[in-house]
Protein backbone atom coordinates (compact mmCIF):
# COMPACT_ATOMS: atom_id res chain seq x y z
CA UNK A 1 0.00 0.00 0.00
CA UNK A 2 0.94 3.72 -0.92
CA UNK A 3 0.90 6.38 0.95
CA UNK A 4 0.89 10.13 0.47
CA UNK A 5 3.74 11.98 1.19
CA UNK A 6 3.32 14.12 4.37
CA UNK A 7 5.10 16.57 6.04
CA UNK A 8 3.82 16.53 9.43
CA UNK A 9 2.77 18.18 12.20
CA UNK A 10 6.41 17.90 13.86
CA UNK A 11 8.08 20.95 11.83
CA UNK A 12 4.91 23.41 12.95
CA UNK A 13 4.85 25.99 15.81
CA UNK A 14 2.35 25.69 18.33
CA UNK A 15 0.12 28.56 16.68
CA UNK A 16 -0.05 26.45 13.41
CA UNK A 17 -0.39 23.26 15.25
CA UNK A 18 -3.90 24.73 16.59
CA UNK A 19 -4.71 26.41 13.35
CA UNK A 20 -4.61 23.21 12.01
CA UNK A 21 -6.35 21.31 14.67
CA UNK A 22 -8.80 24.09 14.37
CA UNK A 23 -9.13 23.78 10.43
CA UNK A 24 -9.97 19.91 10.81
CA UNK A 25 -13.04 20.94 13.01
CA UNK A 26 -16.60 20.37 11.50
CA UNK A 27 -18.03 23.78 12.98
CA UNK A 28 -15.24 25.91 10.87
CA UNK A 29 -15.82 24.11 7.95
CA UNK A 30 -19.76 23.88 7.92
CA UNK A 31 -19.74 28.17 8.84
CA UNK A 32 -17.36 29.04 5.92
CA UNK A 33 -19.33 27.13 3.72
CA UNK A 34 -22.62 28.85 5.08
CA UNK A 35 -21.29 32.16 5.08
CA UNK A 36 -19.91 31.77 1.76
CA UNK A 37 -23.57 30.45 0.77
CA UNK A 38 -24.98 33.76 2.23
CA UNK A 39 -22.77 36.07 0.49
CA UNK A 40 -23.45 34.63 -2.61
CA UNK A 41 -27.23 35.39 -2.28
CA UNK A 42 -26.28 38.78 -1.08
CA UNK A 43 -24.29 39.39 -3.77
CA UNK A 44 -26.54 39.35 -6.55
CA UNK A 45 -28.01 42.58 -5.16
CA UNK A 46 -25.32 43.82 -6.97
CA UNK A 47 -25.91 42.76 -10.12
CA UNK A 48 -26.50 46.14 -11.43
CA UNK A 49 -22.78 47.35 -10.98
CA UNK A 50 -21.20 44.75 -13.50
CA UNK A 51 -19.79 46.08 -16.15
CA UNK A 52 -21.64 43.96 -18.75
CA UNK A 53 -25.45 43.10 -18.28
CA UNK A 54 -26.82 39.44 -18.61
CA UNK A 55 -28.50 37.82 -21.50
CA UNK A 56 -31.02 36.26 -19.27
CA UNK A 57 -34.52 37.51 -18.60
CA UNK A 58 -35.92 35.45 -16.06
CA UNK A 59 -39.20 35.63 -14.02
CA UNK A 60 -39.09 35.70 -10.10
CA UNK A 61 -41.50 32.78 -10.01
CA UNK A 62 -38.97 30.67 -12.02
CA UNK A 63 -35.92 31.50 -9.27
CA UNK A 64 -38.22 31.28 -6.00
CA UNK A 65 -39.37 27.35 -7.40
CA UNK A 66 -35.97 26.62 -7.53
CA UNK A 67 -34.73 28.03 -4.16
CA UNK A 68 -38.10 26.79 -2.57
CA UNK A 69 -36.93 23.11 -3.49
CA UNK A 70 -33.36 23.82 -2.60
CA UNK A 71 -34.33 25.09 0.39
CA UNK A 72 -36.89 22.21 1.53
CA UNK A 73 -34.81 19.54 0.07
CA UNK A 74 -31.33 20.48 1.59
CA UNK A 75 -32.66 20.74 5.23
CA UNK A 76 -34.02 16.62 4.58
CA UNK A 77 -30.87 15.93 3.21
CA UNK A 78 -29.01 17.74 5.89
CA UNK A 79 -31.04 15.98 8.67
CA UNK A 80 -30.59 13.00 7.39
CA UNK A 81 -26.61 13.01 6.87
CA UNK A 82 -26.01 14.31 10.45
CA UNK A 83 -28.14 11.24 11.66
CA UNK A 84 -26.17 8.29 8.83
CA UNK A 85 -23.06 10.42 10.49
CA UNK A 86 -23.74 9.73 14.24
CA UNK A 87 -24.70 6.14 13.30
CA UNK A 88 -21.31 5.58 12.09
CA UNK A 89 -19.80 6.83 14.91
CA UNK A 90 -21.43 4.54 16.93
CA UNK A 91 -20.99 1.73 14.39
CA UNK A 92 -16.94 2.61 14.92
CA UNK A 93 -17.11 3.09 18.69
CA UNK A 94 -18.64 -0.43 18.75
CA UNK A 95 -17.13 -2.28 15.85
CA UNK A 96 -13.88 -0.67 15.88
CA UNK A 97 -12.28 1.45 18.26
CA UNK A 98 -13.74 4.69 20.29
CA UNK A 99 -10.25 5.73 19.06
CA UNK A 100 -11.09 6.21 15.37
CA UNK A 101 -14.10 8.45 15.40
CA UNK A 102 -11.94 11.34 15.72
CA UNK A 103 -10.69 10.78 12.03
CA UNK A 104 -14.30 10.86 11.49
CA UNK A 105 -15.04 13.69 12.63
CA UNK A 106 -11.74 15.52 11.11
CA UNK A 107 -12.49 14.06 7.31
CA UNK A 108 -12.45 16.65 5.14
CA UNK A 109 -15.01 15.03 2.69
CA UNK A 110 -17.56 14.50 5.36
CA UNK A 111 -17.19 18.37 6.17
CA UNK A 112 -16.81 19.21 2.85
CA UNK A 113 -20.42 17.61 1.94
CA UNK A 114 -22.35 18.67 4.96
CA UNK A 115 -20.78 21.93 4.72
CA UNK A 116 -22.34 22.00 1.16
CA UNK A 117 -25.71 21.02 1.96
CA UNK A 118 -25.52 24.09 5.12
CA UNK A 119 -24.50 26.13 2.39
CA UNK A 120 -26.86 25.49 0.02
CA UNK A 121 -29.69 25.67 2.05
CA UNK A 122 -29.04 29.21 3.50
CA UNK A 123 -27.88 30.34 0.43
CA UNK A 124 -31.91 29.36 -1.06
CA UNK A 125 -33.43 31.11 2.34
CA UNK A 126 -31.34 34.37 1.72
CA UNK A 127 -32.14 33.76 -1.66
CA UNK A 128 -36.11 33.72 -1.19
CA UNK A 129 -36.04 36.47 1.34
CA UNK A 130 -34.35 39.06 -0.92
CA UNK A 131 -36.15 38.25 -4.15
CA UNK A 132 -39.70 38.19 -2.00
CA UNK A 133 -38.71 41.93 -0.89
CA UNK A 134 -37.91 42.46 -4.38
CA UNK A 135 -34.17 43.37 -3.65
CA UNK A 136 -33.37 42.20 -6.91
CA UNK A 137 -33.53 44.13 -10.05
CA UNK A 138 -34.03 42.09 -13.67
CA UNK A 139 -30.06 41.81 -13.75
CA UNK A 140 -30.13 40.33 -9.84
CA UNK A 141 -32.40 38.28 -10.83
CA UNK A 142 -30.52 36.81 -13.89
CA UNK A 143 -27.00 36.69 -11.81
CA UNK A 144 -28.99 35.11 -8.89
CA UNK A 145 -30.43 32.27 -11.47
CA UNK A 146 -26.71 31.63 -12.44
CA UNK A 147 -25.48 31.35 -9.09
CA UNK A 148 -28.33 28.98 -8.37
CA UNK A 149 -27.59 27.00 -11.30
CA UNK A 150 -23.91 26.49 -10.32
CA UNK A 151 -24.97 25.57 -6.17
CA UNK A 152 -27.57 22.90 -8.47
CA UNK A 153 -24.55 21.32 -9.75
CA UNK A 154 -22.64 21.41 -6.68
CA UNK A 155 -25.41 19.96 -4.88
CA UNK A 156 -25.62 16.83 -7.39
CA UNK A 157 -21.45 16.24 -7.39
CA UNK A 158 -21.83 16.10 -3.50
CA UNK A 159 -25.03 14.03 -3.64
CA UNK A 160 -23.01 11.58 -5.56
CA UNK A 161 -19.78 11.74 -3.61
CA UNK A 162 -21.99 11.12 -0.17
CA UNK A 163 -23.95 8.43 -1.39
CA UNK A 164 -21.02 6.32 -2.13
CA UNK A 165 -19.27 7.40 1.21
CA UNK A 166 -21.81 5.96 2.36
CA UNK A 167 -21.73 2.84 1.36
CA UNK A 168 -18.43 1.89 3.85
CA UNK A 169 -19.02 4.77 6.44
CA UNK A 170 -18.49 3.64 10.03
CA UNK A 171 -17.64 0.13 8.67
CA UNK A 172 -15.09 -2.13 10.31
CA UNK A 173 -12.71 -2.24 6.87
CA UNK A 174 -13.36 1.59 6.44
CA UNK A 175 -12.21 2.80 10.45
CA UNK A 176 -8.75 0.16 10.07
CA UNK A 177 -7.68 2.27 6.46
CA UNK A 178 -8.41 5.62 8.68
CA UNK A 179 -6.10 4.29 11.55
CA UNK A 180 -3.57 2.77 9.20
CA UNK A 181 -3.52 6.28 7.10
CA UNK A 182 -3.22 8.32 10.29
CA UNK A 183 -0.33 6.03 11.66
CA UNK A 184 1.48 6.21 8.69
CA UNK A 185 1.35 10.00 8.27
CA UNK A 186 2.31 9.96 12.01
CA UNK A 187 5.54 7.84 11.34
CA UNK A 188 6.46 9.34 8.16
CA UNK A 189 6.60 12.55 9.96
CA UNK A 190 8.82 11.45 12.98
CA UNK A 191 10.79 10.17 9.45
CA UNK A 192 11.18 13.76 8.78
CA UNK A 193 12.13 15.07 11.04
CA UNK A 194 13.66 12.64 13.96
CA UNK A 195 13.74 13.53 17.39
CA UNK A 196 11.14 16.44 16.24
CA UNK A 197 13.87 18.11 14.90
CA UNK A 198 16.65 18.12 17.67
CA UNK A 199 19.16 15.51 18.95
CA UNK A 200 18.75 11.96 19.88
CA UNK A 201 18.96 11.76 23.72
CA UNK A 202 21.69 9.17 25.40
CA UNK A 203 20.11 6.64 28.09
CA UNK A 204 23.16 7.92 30.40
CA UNK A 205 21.86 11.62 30.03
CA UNK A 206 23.30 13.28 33.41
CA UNK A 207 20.79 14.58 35.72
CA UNK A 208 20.06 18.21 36.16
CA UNK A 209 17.67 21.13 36.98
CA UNK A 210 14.16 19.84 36.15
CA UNK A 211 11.15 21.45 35.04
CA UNK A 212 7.72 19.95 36.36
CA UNK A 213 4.88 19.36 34.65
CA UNK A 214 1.98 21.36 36.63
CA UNK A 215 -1.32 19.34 34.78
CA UNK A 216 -2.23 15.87 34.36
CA UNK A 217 -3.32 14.53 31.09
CA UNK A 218 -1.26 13.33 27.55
CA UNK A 219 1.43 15.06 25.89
CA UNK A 220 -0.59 15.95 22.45
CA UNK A 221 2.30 18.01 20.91
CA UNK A 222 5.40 19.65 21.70
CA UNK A 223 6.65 22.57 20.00
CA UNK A 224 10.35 22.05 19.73
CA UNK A 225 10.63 25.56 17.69
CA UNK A 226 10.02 27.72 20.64
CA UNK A 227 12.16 25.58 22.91
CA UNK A 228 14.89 25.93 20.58
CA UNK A 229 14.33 29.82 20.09
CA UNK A 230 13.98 29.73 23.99
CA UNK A 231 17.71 28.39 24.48
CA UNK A 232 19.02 30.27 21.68
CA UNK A 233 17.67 33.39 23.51
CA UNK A 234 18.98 32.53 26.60
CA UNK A 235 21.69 30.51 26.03
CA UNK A 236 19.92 27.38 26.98
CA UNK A 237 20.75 23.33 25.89
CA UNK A 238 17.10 21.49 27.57
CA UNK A 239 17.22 17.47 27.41
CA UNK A 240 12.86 16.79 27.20
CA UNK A 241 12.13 13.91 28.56
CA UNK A 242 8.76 13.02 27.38
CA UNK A 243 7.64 12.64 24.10
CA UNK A 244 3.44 13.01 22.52
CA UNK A 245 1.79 10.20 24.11
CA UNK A 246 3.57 10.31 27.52
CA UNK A 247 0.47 10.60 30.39
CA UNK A 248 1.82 13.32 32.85
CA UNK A 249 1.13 13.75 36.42
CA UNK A 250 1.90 16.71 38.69
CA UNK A 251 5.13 16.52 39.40
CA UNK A 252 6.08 14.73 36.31
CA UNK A 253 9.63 15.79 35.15
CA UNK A 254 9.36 17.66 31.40
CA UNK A 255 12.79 19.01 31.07
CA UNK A 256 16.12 19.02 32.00
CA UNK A 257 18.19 21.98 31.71
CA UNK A 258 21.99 20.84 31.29
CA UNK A 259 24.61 22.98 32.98
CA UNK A 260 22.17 25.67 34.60
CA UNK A 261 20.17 26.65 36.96
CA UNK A 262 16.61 28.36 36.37
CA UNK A 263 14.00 30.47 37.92
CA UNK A 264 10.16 30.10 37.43
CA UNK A 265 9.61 32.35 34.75
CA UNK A 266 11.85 30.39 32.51
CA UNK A 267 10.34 27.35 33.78
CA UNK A 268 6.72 28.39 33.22
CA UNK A 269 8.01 29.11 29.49
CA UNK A 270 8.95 25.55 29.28
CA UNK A 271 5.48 24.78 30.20
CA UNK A 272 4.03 26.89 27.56
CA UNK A 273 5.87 24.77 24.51
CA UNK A 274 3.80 21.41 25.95
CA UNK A 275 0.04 20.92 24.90
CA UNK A 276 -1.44 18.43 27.66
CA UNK A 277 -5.13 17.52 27.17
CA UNK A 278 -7.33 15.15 28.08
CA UNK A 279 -7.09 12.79 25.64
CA UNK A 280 -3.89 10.84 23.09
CA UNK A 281 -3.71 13.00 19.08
CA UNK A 282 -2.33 10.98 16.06
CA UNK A 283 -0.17 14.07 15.18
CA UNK A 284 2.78 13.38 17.00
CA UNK A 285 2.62 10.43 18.18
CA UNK A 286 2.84 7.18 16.12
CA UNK A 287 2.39 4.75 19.45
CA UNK A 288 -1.34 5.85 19.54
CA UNK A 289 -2.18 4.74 16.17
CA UNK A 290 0.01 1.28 16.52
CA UNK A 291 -2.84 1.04 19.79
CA UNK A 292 -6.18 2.16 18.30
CA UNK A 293 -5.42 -0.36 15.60
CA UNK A 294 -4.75 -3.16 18.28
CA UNK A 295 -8.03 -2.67 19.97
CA UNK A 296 -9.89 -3.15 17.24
CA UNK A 297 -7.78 -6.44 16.72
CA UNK A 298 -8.53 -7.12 20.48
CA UNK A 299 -12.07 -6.52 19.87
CA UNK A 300 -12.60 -8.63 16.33
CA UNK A 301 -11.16 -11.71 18.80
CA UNK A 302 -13.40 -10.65 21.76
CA UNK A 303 -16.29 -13.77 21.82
CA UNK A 304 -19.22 -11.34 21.16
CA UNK A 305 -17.58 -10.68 17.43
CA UNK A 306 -15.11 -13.79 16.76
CA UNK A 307 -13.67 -12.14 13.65
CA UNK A 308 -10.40 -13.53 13.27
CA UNK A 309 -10.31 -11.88 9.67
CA UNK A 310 -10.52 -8.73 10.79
CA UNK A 311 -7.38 -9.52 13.28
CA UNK A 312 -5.19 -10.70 11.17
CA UNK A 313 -5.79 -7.72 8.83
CA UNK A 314 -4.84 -5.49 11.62
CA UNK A 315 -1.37 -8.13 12.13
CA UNK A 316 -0.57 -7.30 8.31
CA UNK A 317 -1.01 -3.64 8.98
CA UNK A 318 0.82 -2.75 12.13
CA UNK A 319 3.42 -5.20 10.00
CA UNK A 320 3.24 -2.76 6.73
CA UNK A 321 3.46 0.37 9.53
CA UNK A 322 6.71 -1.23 11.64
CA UNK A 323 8.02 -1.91 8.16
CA UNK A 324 8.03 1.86 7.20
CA UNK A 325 9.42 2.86 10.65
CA UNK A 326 12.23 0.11 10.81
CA UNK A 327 13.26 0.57 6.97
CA UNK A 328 13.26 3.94 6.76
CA UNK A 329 14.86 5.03 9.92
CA UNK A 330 18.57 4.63 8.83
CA UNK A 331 17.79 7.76 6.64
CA UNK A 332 17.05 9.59 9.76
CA UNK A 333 20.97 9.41 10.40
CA UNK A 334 21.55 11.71 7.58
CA UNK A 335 19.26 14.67 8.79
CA UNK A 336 20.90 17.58 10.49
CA UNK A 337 19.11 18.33 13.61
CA UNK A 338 17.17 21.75 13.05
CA UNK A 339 17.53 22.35 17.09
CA UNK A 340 20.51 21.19 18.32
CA UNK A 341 20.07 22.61 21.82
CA UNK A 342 17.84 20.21 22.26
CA UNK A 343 18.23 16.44 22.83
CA UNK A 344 14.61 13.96 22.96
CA UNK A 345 14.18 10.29 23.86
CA UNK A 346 14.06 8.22 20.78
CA UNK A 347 10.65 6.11 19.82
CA UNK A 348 11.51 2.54 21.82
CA UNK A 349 11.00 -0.43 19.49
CA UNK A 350 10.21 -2.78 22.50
CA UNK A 351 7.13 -0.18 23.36
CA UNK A 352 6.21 -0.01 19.37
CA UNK A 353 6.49 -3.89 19.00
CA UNK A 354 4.41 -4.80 22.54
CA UNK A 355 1.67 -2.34 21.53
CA UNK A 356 1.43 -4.15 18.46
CA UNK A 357 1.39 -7.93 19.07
CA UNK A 358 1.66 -8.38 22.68
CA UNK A 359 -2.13 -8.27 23.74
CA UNK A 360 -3.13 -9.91 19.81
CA UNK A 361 -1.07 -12.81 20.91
CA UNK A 362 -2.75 -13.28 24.45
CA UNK A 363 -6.12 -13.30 23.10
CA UNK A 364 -5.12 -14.97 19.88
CA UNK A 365 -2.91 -17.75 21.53
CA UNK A 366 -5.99 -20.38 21.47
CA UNK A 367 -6.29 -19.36 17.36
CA UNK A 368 -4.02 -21.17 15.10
CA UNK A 369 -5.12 -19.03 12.18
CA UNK A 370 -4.42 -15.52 14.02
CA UNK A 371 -1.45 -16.67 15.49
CA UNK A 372 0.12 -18.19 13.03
CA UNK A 373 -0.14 -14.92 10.80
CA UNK A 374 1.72 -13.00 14.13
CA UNK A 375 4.35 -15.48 14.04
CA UNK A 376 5.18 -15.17 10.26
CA UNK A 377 4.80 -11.16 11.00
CA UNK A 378 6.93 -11.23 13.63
CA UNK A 379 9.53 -13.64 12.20
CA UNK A 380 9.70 -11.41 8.81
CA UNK A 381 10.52 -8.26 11.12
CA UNK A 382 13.02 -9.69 13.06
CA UNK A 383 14.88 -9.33 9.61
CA UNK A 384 14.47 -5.68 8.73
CA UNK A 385 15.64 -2.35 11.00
CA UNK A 386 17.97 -1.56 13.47
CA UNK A 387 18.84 -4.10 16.04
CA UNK A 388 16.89 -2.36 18.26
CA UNK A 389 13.82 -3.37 16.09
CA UNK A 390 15.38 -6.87 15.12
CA UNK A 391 15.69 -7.55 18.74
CA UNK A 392 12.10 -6.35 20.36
CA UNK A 393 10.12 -8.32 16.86
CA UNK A 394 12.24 -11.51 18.20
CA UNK A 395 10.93 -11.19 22.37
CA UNK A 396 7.51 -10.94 20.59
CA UNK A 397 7.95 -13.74 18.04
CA UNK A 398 9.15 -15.80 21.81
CA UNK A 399 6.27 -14.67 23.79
CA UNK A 400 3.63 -15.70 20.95
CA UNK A 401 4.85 -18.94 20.24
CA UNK A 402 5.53 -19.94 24.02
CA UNK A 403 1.65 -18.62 24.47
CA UNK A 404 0.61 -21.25 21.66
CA UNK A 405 2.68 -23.71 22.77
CA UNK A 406 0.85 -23.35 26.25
CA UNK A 407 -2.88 -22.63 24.97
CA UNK A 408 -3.54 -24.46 21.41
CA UNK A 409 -5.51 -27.90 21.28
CA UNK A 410 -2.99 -30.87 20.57
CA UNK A 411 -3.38 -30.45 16.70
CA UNK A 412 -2.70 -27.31 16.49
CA UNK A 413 0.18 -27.57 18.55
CA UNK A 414 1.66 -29.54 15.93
CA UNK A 415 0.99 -27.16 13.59
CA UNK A 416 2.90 -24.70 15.27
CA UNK A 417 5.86 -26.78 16.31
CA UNK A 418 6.13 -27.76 11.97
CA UNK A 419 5.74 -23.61 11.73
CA UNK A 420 8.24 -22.98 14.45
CA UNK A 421 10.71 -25.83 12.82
CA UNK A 422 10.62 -24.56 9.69
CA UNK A 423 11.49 -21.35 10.90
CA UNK A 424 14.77 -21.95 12.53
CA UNK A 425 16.09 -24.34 9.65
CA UNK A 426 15.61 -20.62 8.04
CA UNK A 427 17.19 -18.63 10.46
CA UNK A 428 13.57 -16.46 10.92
CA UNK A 429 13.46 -16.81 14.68
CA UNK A 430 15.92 -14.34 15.60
């Protein structure tokens, strides 16, 4: 599988971090779209200023039938895609992962299309409230058909769009491509810029002054561009300790300040570069993904669904995604940092790995089929990376077949002891 290129959120400020959170918000797009739809109807007040008048004589009956269907229709459609929209977030909250629905709710598409229908529908009720107070001249009333003509054919491209969105909205196969896209955007931005864009921090880091985190809550970004403009003003080099996805308490250490001592205004500065919230974001942090796309694994083998399918398509994904991460981060050794004052903890393989396959193979360890596919996984990655990688894929690939040698039914034991065989005449068990 393919993915687009993506230069992620790691390179952004803090200000264009929100901006974009804020962009991917339904409410921002749906207004723009309505004010937009508004302005249009207000506009063809104006008709009589263009410099050219209209070859179109057109009746005021003709244009208010039109916007009266607009208007009716677009308010039933509207209705009923904000209803099909909250039953596919349940249908992912249930199926899935609770995880996923906030790449639901940030799809551009799905904002783009309800936006649309918003639009369209205020842009008829302006529409019929100008032209019943006869605002419009003959010329208004020409422009105003054209504009209605165009929001017709807009209308009917995202009628089209919708209805095949539709057709896998909410569904199982549907929330595990949004999860594997988000991941993968996610790791090819830590690709991009390693370390978010400083130096990679040594295990035998010397201790120092620390700065304390003062909330509780998840590390959803960190913006390593004021940090380094921070040192570089005062003269600063800050080991960070944490990375996105790290669940803070108060008193948690954030920083370390090498070689210095600090007072509390530079400390509350710190603070300031950390976003903590309630809840894990897929910007920054590729562990959350590699997660949300084990639960629904953990779920498809749960007894109330017994989907082994759907679990071993999430094994071959969180394969594909470890793949990208392991074979690709040998580039990262050619990057020059872009803050060297500042040192960060590298992504551990043994946390990547265990979020991946650790909890599949306890609940798949009675299921040849699942298992089996997590072996072969796990065998094929102890063969591509950095040792690092190499060595936490071979503790997994140990774990899951010591679980099946524990928990499968006599046959299937056999299976797995052929499976394991044939492995080490290989060389595949690491």
């Amino acid at each position: 599988m393919a993915w687009p290129r993506y230069r992620g959120f790691d390179s952004m400020s803090r200000l264009r971090w929100i901006l974009s959170r804020l962009r991917r918000t339904l409410w921002v797009r749906v207004s723009l779209y309505a004010l937009l739809g508004v302005a249009a109807a207000v506009a063809a007040s104006l008709a009589s200023f263009l410099p050219w008048p209209l070859p179109i004589d057109i009746s005021a009956e003709a244009i208010d039938s039109l916007l009266n269907v607009i208007a009716s229709s677009m308010l039933a459609v509207t209705t009923f895609s904000v209803t099909a929209l909250t039953s596919a977030y349940g249908s992912a909250t249930s199926n899935a992962t609770p995880r996923a629905t906030t790449l639901l709710t940030e799809d551009a598409f799905i904002q783009s299309v309800l936006a649309t229908f918003i639009g369209s529908f205020l842009f008829s009720v302006v529409g019929l409230v100008a032209l019943r107070v006869s605002i419009y001249g003959p010329q208004g009333r020409a422009l105003l058909f054209v504009v209605t003509v165009l929001v017709i054919i807009l209308i009917v491209l995202a009628l089209l769009r919708w209805i095949h969105q539709l057709t896998k909205l909410g569904r199982v196969g549907d929330t595990i491509d949004r999860l594997e896209q988000a991941t993968a955007r996610s790791i090819r931005a830590r690709l991009d810029l390693p370390f978010l864009g400083g130096l990679a921090l040594p295990e035998d880091a010397p201790d120092g002054p620390a700065v304390l985190s003062d909330q509780v809550g998840y590390v959803q970004f960190i913006d390593t561009a004021a940090l380094s403009d921070l040192c570089e003003k005062r003269g600063l080099y800050l080991d960070i300790l944490v990375l996105p996805g790290t669940f803070l308490y108060h008193g948690s250490p954030l920083v370390v300040i090498r070689d210095q001592t600090f007072a509390e205004d530079l400390a509350a500065e710190i603070r300031e570069a950390f976003t903590i919230d309630r809840a894990r974001s897929f910007d920054q942090d590729p562990r959350f993904g590699i997660i949300a796309l084990t639960e629904v694994a953990l779920r498809a083998l749960s007894p109330a669904m017994n989907d082994p399918g759907t679990a071993i398509d999430v094994i071959g994904r969180q394969t594909r995604l470890l793949s990208l991460l392991s074979e690709g981060w040998h580039k990262t050794e050619l990057h020059k940092p872009d803050y060297p004052r500042l040192r960060l903890p590298p992504l551990r393989y043994d946390d990547l790995y265990d979020d991946a396959f650790h909890l599949i193979g306890r609940d798949a360890a009675g299921q040849i089929d699942v298992l089996t596919r997590a072996i072969k996984a796990l065998a094929a990655l102890t063969r591509i990376g950095p040792e690092a990688a190499r060595q936490a894929a071979a503790k997994q690939l140990h774990i899951a077949c010591a679980r099946g040698a524990e928990n499968l039914p006599g046959p299937d034991k056999d299976r797995l002891r052929r499976l394991t065989d044939d492995m080490k005449e290989d060389g595949q068990t690491g």
